[in-house]
PDB file of N, CA and C in Angstrom:
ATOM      1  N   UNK A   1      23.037   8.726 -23.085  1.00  0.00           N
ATOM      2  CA  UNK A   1      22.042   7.686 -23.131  1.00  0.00           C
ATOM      3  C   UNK A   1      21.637   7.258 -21.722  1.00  0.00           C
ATOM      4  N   UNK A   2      22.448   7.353 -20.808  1.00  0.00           N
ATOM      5  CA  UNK A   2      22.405   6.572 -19.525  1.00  0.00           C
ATOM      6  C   UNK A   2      21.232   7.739 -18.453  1.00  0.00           C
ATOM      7  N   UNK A   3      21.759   8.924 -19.370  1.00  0.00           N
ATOM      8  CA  UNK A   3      20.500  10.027 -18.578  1.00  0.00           C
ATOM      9  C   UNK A   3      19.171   9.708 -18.489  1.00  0.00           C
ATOM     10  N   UNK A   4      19.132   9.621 -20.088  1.00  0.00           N
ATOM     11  CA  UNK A   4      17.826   9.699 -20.740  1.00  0.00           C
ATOM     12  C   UNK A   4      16.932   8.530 -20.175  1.00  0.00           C
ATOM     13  N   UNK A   5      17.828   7.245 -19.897  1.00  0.00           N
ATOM     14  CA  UNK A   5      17.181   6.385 -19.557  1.00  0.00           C
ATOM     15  C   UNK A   5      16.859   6.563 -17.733  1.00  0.00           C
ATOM     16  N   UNK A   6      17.617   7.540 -17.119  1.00  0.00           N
ATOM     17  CA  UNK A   6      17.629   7.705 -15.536  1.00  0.00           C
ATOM     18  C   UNK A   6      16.417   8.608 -15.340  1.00  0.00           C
ATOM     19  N   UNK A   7      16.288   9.410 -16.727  1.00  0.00           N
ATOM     20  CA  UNK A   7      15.019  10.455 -16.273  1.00  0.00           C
ATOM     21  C   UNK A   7      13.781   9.593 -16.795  1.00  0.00           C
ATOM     22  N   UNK A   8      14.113   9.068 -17.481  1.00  0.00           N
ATOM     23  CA  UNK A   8      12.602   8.074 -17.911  1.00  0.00           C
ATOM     24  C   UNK A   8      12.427   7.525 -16.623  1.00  0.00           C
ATOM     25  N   UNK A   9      13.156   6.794 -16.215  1.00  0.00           N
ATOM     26  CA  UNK A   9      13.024   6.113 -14.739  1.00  0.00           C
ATOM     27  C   UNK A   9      12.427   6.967 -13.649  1.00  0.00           C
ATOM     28  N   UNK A  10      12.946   7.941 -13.354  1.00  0.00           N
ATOM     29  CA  UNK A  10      12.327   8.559 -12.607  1.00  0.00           C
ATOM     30  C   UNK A  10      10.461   9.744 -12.700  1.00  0.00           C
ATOM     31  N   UNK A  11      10.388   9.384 -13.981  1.00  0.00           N
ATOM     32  CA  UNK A  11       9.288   9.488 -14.366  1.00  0.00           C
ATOM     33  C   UNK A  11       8.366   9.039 -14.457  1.00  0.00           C
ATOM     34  N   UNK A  12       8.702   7.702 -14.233  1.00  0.00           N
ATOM     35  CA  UNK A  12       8.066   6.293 -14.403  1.00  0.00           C
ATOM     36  C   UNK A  12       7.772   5.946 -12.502  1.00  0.00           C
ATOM     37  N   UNK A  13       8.769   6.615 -11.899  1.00  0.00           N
ATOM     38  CA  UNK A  13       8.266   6.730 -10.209  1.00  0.00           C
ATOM     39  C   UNK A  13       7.874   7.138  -9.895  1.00  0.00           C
ATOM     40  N   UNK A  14       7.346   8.363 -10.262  1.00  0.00           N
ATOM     41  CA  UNK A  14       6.804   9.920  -9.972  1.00  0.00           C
ATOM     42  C   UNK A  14       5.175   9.171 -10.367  1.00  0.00           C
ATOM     43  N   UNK A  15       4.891   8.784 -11.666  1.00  0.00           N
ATOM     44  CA  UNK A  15       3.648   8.353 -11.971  1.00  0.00           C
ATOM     45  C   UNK A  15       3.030   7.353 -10.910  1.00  0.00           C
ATOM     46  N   UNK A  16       4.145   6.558 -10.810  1.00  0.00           N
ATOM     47  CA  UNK A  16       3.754   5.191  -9.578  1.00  0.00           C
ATOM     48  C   UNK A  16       3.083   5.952  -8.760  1.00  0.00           C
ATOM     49  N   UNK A  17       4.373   6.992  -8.042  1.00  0.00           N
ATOM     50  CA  UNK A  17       3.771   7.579  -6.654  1.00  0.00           C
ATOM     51  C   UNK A  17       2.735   8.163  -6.525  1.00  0.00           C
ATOM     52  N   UNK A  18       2.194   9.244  -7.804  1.00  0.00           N
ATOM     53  CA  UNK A  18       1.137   9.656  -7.800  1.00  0.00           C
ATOM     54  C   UNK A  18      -0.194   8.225  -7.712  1.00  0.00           C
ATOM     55  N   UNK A  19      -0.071   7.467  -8.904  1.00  0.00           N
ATOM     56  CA  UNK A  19      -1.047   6.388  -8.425  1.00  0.00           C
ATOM     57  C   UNK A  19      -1.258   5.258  -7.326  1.00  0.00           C
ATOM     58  N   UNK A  20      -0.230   5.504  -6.597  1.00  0.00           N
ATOM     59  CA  UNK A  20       0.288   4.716  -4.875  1.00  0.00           C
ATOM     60  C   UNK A  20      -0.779   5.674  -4.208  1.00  0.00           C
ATOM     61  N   UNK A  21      -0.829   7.161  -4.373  1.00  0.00           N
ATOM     62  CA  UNK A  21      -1.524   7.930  -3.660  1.00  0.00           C
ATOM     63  C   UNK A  21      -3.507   7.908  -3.867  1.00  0.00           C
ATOM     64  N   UNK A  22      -3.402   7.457  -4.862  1.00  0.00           N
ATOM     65  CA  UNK A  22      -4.891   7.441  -5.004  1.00  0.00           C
ATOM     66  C   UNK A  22      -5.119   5.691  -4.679  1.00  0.00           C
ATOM     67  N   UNK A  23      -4.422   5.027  -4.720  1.00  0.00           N
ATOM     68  CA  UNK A  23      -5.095   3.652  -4.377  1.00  0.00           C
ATOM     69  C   UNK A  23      -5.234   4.190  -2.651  1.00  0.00           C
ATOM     70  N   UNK A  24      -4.212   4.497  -1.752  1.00  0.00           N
ATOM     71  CA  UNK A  24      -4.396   4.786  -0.740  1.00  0.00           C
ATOM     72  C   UNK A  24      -5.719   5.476  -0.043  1.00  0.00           C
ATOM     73  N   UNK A  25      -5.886   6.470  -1.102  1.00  0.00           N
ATOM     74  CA  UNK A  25      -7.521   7.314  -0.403  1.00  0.00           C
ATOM     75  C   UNK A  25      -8.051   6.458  -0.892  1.00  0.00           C
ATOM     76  N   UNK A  26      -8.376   5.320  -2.017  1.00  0.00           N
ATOM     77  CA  UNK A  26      -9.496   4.388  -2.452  1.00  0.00           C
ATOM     78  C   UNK A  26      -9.511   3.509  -1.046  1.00  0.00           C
ATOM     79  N   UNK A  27      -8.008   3.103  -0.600  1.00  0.00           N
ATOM     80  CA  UNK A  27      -7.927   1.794   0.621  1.00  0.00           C
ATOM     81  C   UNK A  27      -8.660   2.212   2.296  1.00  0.00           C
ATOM     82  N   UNK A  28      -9.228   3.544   1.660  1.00  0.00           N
ATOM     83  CA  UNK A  28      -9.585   4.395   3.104  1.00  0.00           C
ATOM     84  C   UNK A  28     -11.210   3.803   2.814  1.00  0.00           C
ATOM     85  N   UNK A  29     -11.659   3.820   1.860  1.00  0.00           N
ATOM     86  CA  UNK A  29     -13.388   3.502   1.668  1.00  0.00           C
ATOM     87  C   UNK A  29     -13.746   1.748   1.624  1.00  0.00           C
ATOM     88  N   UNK A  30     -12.578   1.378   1.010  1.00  0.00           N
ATOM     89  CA  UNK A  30     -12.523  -0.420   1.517  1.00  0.00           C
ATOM     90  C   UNK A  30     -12.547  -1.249   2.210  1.00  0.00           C
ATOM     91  N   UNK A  31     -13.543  -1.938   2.130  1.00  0.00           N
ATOM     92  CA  UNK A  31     -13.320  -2.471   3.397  1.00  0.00           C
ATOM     93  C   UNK A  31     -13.625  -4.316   3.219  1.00  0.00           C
ATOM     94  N   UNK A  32     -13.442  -4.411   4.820  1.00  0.00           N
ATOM     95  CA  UNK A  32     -12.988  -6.342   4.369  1.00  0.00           C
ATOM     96  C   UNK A  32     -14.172  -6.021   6.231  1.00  0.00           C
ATOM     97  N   UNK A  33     -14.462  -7.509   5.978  1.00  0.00           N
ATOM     98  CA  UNK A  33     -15.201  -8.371   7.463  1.00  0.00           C
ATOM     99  C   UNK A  33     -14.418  -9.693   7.561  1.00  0.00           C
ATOM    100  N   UNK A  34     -14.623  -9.391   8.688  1.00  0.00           N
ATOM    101  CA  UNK A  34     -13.859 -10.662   9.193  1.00  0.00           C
ATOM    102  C   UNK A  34     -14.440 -11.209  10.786  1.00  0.00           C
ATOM    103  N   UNK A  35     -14.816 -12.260  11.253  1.00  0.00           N
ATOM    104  CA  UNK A  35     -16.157 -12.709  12.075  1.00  0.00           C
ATOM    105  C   UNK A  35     -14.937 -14.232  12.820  1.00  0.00           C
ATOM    106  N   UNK A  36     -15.389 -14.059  14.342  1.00  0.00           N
ATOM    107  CA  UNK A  36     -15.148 -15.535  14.554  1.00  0.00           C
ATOM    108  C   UNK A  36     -16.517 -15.911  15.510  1.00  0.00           C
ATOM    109  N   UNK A  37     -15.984 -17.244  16.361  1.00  0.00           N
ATOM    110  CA  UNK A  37     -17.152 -17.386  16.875  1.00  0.00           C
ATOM    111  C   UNK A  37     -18.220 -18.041  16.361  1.00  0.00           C
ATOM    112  N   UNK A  38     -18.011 -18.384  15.087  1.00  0.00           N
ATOM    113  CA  UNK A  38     -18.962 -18.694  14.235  1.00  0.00           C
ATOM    114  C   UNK A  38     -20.115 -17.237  14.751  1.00  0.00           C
ATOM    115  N   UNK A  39     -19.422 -16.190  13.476  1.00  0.00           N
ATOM    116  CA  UNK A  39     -20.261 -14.985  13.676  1.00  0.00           C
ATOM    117  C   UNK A  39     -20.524 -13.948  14.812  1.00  0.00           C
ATOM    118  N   UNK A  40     -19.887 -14.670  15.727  1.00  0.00           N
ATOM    119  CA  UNK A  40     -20.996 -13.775  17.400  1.00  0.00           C
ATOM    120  C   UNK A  40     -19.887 -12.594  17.117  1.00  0.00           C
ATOM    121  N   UNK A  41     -18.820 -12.340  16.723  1.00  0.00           N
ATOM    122  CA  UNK A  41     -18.047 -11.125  16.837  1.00  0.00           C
ATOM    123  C   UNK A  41     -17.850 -11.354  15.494  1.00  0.00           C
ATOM    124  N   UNK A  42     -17.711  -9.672  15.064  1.00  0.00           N
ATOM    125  CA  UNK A  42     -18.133  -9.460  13.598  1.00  0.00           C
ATOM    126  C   UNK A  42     -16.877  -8.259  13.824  1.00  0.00           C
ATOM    127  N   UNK A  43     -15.863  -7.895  12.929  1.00  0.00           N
ATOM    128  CA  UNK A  43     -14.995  -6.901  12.699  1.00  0.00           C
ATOM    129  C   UNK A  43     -15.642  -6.270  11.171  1.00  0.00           C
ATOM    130  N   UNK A  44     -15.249  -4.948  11.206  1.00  0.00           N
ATOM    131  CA  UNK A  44     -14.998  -4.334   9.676  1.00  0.00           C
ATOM    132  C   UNK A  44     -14.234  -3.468   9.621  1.00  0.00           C
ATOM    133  N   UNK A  45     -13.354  -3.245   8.592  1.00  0.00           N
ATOM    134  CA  UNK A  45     -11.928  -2.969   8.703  1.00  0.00           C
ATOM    135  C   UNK A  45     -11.758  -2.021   7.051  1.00  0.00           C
ATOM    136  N   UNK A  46     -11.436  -0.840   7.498  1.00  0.00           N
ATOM    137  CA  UNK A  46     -10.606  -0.840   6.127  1.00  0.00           C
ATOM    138  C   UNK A  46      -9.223  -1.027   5.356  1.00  0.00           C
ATOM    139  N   UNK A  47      -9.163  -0.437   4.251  1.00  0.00           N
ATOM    140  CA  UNK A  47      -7.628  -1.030   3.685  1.00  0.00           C
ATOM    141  C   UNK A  47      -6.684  -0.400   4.311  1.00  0.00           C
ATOM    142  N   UNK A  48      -6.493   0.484   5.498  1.00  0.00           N
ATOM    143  CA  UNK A  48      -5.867   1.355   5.483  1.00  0.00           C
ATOM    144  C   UNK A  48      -5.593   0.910   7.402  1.00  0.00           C
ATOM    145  N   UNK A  49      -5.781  -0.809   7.699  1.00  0.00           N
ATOM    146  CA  UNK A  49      -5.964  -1.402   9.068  1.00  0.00           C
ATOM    147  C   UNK A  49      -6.645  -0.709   9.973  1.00  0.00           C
ATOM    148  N   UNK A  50      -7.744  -0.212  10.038  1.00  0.00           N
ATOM    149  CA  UNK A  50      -8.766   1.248  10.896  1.00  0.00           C
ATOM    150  C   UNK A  50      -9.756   0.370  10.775  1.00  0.00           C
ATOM    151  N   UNK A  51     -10.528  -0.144  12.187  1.00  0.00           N
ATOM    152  CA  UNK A  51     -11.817  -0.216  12.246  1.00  0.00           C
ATOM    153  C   UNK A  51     -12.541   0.105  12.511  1.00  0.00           C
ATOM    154  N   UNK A  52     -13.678  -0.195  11.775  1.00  0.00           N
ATOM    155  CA  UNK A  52     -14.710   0.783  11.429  1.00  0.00           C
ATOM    156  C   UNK A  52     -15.972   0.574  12.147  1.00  0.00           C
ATOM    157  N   UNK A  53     -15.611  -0.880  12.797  1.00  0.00           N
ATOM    158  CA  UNK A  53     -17.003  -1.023  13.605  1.00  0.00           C
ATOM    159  C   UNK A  53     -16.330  -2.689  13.860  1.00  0.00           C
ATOM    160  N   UNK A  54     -17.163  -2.883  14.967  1.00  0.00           N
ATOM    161  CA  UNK A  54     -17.267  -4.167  15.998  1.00  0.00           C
ATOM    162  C   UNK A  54     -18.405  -5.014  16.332  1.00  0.00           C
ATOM    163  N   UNK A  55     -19.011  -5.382  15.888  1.00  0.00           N
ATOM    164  CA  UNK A  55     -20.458  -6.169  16.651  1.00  0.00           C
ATOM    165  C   UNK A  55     -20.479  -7.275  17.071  1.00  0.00           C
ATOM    166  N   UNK A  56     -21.254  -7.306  18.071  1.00  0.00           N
ATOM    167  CA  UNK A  56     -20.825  -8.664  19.420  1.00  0.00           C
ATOM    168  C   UNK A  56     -22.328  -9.092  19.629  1.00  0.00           C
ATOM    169  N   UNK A  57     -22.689 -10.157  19.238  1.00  0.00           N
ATOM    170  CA  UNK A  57     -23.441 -10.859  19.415  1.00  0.00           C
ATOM    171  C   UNK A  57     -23.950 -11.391  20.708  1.00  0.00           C
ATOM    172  N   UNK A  58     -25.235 -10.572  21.187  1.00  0.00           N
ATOM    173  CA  UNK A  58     -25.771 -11.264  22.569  1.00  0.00           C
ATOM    174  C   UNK A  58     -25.345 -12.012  23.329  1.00  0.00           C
ATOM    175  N   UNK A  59     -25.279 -13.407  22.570  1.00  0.00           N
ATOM    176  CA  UNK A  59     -24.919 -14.353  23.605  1.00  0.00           C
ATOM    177  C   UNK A  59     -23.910 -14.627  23.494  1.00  0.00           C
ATOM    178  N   UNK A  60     -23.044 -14.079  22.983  1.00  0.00           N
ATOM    179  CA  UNK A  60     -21.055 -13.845  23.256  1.00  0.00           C
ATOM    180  C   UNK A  60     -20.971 -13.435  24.943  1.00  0.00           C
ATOM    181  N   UNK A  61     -21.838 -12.623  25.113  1.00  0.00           N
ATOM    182  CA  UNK A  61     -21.763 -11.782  26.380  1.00  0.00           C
ATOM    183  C   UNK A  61     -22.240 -12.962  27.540  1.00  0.00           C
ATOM    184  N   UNK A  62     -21.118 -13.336  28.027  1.00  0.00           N
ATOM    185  CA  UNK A  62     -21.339 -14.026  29.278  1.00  0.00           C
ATOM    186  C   UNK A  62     -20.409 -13.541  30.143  1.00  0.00           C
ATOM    187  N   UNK A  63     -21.041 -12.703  31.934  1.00  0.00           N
ATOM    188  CA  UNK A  63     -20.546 -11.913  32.857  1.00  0.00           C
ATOM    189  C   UNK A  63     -19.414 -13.342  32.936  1.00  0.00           C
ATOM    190  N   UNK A  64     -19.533 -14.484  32.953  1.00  0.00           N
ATOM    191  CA  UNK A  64     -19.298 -15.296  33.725  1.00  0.00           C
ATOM    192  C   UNK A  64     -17.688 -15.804  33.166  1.00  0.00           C
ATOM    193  N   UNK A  65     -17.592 -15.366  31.982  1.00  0.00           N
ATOM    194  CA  UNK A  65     -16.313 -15.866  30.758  1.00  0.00           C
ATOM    195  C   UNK A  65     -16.099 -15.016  29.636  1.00  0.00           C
ATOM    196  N   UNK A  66     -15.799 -13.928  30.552  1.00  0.00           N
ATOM    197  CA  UNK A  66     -15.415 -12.343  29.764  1.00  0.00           C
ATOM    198  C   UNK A  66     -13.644 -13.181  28.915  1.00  0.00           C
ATOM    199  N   UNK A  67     -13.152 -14.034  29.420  1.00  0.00           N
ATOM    200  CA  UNK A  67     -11.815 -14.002  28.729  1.00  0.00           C
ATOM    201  C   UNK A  67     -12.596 -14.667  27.327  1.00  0.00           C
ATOM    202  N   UNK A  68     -13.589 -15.648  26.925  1.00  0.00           N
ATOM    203  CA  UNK A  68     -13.857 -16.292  25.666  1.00  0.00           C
ATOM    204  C   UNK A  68     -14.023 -14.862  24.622  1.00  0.00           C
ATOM    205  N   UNK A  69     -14.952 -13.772  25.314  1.00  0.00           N
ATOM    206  CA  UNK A  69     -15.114 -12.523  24.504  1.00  0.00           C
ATOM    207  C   UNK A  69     -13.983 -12.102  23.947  1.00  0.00           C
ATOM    208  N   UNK A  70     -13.022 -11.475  24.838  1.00  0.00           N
ATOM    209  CA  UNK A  70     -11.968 -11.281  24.572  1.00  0.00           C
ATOM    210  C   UNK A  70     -11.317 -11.893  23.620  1.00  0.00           C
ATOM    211  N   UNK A  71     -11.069 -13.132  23.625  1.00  0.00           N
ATOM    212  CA  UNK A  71     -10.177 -14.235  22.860  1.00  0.00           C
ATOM    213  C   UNK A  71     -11.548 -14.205  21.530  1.00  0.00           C
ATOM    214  N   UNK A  72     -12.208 -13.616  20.917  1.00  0.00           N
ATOM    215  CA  UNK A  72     -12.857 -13.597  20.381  1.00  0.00           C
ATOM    216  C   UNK A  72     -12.798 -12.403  19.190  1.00  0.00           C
ATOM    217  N   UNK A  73     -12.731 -11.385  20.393  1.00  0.00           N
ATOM    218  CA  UNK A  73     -12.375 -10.210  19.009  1.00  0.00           C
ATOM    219  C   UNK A  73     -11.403 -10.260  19.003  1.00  0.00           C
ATOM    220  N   UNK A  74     -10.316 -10.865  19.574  1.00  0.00           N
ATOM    221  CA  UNK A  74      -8.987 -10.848  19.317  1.00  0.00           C
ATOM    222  C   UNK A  74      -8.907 -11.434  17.856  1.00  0.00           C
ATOM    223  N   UNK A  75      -9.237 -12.719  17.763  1.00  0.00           N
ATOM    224  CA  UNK A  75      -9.275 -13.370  16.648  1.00  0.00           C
ATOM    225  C   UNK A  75     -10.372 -12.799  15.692  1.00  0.00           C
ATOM    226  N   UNK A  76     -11.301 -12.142  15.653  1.00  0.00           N
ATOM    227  CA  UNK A  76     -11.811 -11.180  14.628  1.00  0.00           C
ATOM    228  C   UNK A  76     -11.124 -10.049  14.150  1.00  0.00           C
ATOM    229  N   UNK A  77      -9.991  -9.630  14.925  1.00  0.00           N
ATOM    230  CA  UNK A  77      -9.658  -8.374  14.587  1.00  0.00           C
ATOM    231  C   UNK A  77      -8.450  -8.927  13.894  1.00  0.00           C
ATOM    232  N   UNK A  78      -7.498  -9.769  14.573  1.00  0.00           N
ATOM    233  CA  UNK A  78      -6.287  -9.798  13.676  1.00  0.00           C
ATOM    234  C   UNK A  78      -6.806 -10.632  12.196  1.00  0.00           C
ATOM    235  N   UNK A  79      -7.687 -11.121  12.203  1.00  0.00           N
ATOM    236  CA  UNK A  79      -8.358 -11.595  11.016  1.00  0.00           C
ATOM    237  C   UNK A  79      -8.611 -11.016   9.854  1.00  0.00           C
ATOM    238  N   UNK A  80      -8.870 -10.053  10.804  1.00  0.00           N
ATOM    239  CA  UNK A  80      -9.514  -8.536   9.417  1.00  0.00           C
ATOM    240  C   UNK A  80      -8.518  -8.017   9.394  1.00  0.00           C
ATOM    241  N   UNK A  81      -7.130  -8.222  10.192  1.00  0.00           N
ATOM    242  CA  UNK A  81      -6.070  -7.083   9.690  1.00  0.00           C
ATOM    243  C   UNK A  81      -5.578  -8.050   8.905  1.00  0.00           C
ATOM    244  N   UNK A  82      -5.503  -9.153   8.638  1.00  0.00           N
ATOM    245  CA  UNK A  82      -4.722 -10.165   7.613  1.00  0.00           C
ATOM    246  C   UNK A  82      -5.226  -9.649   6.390  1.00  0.00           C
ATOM    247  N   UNK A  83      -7.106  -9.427   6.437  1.00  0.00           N
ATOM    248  CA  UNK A  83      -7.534  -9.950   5.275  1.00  0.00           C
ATOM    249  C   UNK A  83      -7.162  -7.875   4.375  1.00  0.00           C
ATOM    250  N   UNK A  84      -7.756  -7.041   5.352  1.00  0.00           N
ATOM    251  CA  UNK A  84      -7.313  -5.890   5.013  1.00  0.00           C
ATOM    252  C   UNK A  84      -5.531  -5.479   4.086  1.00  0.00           C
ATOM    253  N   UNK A  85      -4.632  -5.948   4.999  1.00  0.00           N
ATOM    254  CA  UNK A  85      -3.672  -6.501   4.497  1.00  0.00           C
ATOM    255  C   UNK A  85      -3.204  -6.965   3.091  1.00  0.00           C
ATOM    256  N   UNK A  86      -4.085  -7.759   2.878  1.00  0.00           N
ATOM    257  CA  UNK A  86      -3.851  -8.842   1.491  1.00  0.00           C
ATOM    258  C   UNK A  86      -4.742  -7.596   0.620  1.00  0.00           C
ATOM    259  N   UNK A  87      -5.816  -6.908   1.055  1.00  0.00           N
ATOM    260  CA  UNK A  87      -6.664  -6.029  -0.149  1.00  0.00           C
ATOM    261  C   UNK A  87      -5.695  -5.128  -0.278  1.00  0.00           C
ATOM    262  N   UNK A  88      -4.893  -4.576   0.414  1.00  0.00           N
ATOM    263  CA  UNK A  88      -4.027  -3.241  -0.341  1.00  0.00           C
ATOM    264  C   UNK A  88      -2.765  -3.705  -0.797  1.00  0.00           C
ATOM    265  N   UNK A  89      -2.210  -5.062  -0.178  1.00  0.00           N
ATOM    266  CA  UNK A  89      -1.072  -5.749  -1.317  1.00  0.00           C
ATOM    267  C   UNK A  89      -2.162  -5.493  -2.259  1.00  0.00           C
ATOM    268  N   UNK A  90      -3.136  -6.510  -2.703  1.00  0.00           N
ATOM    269  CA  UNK A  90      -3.435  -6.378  -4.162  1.00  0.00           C
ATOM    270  C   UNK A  90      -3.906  -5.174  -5.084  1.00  0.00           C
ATOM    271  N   UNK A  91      -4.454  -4.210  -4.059  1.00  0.00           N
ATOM    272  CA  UNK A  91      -4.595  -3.108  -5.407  1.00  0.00           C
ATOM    273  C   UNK A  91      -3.538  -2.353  -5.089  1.00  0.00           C
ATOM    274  N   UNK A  92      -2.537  -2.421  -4.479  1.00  0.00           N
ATOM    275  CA  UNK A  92      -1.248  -1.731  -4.812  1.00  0.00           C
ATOM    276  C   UNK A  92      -0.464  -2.821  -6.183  1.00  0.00           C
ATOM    277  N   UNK A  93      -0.230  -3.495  -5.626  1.00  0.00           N
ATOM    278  CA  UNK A  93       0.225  -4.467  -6.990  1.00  0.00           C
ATOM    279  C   UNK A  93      -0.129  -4.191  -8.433  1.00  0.00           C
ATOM    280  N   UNK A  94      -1.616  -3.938  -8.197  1.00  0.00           N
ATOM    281  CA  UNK A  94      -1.951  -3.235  -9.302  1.00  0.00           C
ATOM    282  C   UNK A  94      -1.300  -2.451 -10.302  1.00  0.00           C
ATOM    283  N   UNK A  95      -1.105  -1.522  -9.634  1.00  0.00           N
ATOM    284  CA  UNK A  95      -0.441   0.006 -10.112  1.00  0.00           C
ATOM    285  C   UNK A  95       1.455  -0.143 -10.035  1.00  0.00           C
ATOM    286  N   UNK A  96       1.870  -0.811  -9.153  1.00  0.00           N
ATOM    287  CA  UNK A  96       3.166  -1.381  -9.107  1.00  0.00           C
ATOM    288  C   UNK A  96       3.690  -2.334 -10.362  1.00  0.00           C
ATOM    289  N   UNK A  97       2.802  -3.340 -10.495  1.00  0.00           N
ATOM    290  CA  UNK A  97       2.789  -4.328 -11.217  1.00  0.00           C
ATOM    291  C   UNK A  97       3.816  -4.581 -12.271  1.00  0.00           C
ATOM    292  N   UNK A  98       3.386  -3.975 -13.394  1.00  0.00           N
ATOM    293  CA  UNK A  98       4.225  -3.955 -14.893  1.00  0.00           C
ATOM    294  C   UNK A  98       5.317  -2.347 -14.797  1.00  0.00           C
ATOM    295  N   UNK A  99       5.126  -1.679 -13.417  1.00  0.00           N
ATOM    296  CA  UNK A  99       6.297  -0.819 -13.724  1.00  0.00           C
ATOM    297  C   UNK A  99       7.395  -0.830 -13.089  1.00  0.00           C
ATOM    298  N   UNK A 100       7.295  -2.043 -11.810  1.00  0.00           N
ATOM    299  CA  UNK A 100       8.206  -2.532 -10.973  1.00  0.00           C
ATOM    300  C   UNK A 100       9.243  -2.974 -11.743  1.00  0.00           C
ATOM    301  N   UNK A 101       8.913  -4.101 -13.011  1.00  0.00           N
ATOM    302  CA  UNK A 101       9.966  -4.522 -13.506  1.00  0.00           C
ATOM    303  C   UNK A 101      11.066  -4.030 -14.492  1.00  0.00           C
ATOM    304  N   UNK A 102      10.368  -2.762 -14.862  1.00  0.00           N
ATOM    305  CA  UNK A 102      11.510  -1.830 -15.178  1.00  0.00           C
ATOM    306  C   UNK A 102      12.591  -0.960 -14.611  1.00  0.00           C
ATOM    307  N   UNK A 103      12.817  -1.227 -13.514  1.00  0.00           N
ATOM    308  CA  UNK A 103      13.271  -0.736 -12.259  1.00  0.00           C
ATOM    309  C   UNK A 103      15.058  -1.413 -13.120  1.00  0.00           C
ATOM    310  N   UNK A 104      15.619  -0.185 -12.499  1.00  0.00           N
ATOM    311  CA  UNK A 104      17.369  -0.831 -12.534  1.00  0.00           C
ATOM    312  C   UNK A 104      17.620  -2.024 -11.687  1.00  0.00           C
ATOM    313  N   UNK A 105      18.065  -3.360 -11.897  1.00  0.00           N
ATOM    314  CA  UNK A 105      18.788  -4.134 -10.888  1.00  0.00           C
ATOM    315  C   UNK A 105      17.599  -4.474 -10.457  1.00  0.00           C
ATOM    316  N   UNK A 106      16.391  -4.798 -10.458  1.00  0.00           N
ATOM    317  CA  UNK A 106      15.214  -5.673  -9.695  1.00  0.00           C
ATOM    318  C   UNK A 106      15.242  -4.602  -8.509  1.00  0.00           C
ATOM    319  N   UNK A 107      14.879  -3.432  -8.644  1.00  0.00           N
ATOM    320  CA  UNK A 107      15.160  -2.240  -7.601  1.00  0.00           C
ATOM    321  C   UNK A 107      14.293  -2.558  -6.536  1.00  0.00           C
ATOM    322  N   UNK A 108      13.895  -2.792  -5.198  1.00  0.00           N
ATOM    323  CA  UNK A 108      13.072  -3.304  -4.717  1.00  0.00           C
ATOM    324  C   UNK A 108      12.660  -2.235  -3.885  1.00  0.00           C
ATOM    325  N   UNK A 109      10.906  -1.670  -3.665  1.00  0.00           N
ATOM    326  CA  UNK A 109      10.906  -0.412  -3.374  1.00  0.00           C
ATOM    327  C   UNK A 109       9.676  -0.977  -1.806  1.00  0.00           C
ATOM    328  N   UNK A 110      10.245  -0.703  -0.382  1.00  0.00           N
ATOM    329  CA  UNK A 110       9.683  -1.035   0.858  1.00  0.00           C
ATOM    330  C   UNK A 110       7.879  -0.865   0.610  1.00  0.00           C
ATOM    331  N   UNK A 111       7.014  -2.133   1.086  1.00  0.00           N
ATOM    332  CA  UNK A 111       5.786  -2.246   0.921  1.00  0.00           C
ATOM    333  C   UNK A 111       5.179  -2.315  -0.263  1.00  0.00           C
ATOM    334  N   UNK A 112       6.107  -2.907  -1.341  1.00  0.00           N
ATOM    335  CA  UNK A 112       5.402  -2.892  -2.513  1.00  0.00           C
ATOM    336  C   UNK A 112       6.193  -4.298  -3.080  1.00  0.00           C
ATOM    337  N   UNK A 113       7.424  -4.926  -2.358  1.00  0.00           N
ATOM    338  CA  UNK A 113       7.796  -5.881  -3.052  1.00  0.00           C
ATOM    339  C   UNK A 113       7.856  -6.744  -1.517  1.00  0.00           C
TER     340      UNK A 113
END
């Protein structure tokens, strides 16, 4: 009995992993924005933390206070890696979701719990 229930289990991981693998190529076409500045720096990011583009607003650009720029996409970018972040927790969760809790012992499996 204790087999039967170890190979179900592991069948039941094998499926996960296969659908872990397709949310992943989906988290490659996803994407999140994330802007500070009120807008003048604009990030876009996909699920997979890769950005995809940067836009800097004219009058961001001052020769005179290159550190505000800076301190600008700084805070656009880790912004979009938060928000990127939170989109592939949730469609991983997805697919994790209702098969996590069949796991032996609350089995806890790295980046998914």
């Amino acid at each position: 009995m204790f087999k039967g229930n170890m190979a179900g289990q592991f069948a039941m991981l094998q499926k996960m992993q296969k659908e872990m693998e397709k949310v992943q190529a989906a988290l490659e076409d996803m994407t999140v924005e994330a802007t500070s500045g009120g807008g003048m720096v604009t990030v876009v990011m996909n699920g997979q933390q890769k950005i995809k583009s940067i836009k800097i607003d004219a009058e961001a650009v001052d020769p005179e206070d290159v550190e505000m720029l800076e301190d600008l996409i700084v805070a656009a970018v880790n912004q979009g890696l938060e928000k990127s972040k939170e989109m592939a927790q949730e469609e991983t969760s997805k697919v994790a979701g209702g098969m996590l809790g069949g796991l032996p012992g609350g089995l806890k499996i790295p980046g998914l719990s």
